[in-house]
Protein backbone atom coordinates (compact mmCIF):
# COMPACT_ATOMS: atom_id res chain seq x y z
CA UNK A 1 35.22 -185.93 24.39
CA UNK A 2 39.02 -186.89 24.98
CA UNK A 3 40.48 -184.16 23.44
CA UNK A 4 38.09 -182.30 25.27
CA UNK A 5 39.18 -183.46 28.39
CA UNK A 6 42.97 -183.48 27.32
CA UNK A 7 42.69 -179.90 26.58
CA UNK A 8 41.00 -178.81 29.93
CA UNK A 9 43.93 -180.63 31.43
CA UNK A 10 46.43 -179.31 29.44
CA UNK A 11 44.69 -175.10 30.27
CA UNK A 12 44.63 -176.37 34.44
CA UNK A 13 48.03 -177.57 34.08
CA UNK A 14 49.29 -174.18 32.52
CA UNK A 15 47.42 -172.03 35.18
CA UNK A 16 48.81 -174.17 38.11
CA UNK A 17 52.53 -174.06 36.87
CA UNK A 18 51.81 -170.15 36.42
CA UNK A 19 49.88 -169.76 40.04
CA UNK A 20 53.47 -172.00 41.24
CA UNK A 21 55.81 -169.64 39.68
CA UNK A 22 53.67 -166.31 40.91
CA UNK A 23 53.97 -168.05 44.25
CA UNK A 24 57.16 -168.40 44.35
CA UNK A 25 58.25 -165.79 42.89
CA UNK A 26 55.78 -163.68 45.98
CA UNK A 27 56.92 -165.96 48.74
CA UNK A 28 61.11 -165.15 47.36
CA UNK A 29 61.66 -162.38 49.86
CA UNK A 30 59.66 -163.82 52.96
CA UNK A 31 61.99 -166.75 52.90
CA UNK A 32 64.89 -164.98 52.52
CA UNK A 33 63.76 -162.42 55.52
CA UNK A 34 63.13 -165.92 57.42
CA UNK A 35 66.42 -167.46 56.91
CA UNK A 36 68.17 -164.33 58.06
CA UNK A 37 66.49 -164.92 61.28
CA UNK A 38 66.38 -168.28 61.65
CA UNK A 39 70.21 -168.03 61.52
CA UNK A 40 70.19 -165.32 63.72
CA UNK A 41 67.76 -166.82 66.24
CA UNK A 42 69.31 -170.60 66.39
CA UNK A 43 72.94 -169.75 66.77
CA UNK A 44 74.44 -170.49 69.38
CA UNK A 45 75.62 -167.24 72.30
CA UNK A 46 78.91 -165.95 71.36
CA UNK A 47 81.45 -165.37 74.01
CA UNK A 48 80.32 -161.76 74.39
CA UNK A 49 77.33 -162.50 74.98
CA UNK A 50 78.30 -164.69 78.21
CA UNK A 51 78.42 -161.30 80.46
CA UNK A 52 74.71 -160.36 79.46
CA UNK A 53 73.69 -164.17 79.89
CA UNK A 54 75.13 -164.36 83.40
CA UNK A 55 73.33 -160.38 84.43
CA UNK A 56 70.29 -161.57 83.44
CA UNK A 57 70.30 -164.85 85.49
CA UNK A 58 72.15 -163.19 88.61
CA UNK A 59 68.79 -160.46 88.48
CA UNK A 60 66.46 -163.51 88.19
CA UNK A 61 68.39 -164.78 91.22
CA UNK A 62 68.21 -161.45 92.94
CA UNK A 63 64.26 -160.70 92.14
CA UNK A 64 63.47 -164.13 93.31
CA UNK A 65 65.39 -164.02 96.70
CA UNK A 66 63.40 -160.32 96.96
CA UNK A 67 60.63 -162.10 96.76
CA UNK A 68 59.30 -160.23 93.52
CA UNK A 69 56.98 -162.09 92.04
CA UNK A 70 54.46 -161.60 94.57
CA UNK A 71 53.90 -158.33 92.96
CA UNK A 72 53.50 -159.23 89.29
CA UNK A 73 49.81 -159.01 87.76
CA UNK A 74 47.08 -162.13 87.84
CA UNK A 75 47.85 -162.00 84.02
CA UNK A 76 51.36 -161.95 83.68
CA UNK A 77 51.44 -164.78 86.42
CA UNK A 78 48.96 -166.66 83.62
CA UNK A 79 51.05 -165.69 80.70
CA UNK A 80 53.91 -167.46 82.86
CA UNK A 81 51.96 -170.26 83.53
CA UNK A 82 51.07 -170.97 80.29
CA UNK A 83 54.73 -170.51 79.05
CA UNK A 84 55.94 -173.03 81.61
CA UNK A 85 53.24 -175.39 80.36
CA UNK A 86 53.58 -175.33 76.93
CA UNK A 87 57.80 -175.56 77.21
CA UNK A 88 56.57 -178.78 79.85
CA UNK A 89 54.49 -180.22 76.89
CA UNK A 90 57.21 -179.80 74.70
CA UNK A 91 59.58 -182.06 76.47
CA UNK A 92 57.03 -184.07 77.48
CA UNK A 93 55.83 -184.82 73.94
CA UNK A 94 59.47 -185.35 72.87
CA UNK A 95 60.52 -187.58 75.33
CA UNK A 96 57.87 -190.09 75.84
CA UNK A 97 55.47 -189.48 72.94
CA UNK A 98 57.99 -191.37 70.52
CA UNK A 99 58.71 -194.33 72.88
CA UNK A 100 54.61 -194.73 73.50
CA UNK A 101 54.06 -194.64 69.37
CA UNK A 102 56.88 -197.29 68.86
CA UNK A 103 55.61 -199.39 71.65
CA UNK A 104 52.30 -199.30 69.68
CA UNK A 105 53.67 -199.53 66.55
CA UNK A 106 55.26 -202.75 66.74
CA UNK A 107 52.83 -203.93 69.59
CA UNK A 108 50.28 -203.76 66.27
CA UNK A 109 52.65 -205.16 64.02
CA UNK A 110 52.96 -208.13 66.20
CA UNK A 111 49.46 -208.71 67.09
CA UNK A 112 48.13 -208.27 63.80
CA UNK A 113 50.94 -210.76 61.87
């Protein structure tokens, strides 16, 4: 019965450090593709791209004074909305959410010593 067991173990472990390898050796070019643009994406703008930066906010300026988004869609006003509300939650959840859980945490630390 051991050796029986020992030698299912010893098959499962074989397969899973195969399946690991496959994976890894599948997942190889999807990280790489991601790292490309996660460096491309979180950098920070480079000085030539100051003039675009300040065209696109002197345009948001110039729409809104125009009054221009009276005349967007009921769905791209939702899309907005939920944008704004998710970037909201964001902040929200990483300014308060970690003073709340240490308030609990050693609130219940305290109570329960």
């Amino acid at each position: 019965m051991a050796s029986r067991v020992a030698q299912t173990t010893a098959t499962m472990a074989s397969k899973f450090s195969g399946a690991l390898a496959d994976l890894a050796l599948m997942s190889k070019p999807a990280v790489q593709t991601y790292g490309g643009l996660l460096a491309k994406e979180l950098a920070p703008p480079s000085p030539g791209q100051w003039p675009q930066i300040k065209e696109g906010l002197s345009g948001l300026i110039r729409s809104t004074q125009q009054m221009k988004f009276l005349d967007i869609t009921v769905k791209e006003a939702l899309q907005g909305a939920l944008v704004g509300t998710e970037v909201f939650c964001w902040f929200y959840v990483g300014k308060f959410a970690p003073k709340f859980f240490f308030v609990f945490i050693i609130n219940t630390v305290i109570l329960t010593i």
